[in-house]
Protein backbone atom coordinates (compact mmCIF):
# COMPACT_ATOMS: atom_id res chain seq x y z
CA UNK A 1 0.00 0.00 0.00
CA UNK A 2 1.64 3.55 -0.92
CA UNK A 3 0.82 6.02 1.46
CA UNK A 4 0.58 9.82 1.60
CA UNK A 5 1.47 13.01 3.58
CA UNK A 6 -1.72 12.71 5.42
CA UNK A 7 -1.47 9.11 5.59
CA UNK A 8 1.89 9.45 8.46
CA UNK A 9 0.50 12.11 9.88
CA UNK A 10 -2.98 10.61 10.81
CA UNK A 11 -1.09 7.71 11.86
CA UNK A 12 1.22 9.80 13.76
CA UNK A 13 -1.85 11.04 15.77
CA UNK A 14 -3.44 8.02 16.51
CA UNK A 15 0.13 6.68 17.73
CA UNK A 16 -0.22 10.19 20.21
CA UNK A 17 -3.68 8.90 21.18
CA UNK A 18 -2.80 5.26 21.85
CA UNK A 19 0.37 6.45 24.15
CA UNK A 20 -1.71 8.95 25.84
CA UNK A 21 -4.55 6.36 26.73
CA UNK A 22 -1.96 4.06 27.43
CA UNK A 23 -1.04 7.19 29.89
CA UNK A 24 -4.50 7.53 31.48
CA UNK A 25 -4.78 3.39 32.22
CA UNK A 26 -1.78 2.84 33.73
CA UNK A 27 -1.46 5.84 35.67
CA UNK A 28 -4.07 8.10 35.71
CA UNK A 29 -2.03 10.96 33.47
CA UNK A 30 -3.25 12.27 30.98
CA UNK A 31 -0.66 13.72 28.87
CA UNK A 32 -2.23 15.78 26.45
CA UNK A 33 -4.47 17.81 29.58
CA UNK A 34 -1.02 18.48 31.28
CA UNK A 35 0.29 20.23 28.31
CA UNK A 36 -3.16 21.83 27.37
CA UNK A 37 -4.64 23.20 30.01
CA UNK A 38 -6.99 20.20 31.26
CA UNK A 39 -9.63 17.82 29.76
CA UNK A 40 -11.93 21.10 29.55
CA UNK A 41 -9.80 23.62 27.68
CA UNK A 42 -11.07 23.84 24.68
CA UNK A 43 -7.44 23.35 22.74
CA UNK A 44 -7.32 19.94 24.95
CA UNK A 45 -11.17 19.26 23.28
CA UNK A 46 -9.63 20.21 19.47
CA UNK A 47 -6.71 18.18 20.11
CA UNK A 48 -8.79 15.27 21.23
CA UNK A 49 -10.99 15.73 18.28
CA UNK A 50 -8.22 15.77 16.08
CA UNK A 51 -6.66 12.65 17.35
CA UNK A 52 -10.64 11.02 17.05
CA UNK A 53 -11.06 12.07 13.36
CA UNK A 54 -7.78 10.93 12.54
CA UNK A 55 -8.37 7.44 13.82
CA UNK A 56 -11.03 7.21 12.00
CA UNK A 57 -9.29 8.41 8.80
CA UNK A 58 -6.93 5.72 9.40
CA UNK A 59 -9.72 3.39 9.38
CA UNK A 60 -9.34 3.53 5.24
CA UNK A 61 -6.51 2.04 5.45
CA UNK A 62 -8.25 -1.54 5.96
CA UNK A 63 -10.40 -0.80 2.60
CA UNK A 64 -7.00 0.79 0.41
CA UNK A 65 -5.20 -2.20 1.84
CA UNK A 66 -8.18 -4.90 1.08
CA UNK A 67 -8.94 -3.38 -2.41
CA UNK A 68 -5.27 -3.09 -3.64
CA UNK A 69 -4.85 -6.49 -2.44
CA UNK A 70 -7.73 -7.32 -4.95
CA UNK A 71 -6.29 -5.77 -7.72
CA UNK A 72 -3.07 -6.91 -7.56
CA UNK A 73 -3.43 -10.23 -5.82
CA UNK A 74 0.02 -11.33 -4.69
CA UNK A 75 1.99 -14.06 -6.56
CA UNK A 76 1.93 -17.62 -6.21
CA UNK A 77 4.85 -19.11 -4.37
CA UNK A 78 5.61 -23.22 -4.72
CA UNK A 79 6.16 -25.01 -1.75
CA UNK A 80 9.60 -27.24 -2.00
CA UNK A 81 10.42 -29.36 0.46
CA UNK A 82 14.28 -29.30 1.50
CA UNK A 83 14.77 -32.53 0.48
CA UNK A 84 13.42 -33.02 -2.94
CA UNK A 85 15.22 -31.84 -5.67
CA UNK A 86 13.45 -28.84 -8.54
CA UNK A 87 13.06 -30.34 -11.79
CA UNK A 88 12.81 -27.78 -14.16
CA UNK A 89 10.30 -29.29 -17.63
């Protein structure tokens, strides 16, 4: 799959959302408040939204990845077992 500008950066966002949820589980911190202002400032409430709608983006990644692997299905391999010698015909 060949991926775009936006393509990194939406991932790169959802990576900030897993590690900050990751943050909140284990210990309660919530990384992107700290730095923000809290939950309730409204740049903390874009940022989250951000970080939503990119995950969601990122979600058409699973239909790219499905349809390209439809359209250019990948090639057959033969299996050869170590011991048995490739005749070519």
């Amino acid at each position: 799959m060949r991926y775009r500008n936006w393509d990194w950066v939406a991932l790169s966002l959802v990576i900030l959302g897993a590690i900050n949820w990751g943050l909140i589980g284990l210990f309660r911190f919530d990384l992107i408040a700290v730095i923000f202002g809290g939950m309730e400032s409204v740049v903390s409430r874009i940022i989250y939204t951000i970080i939503a709608l990119a995950g969601l983006y990122c979600l058409s990644f699973i239909g790219r990845a499905t349809m390209e692997q439809h359209t250019h299905p990948a090639p057959h391999r033969h299996n050869h077992t170590p011991n048995t010698p490739h005749h070519p015909n």
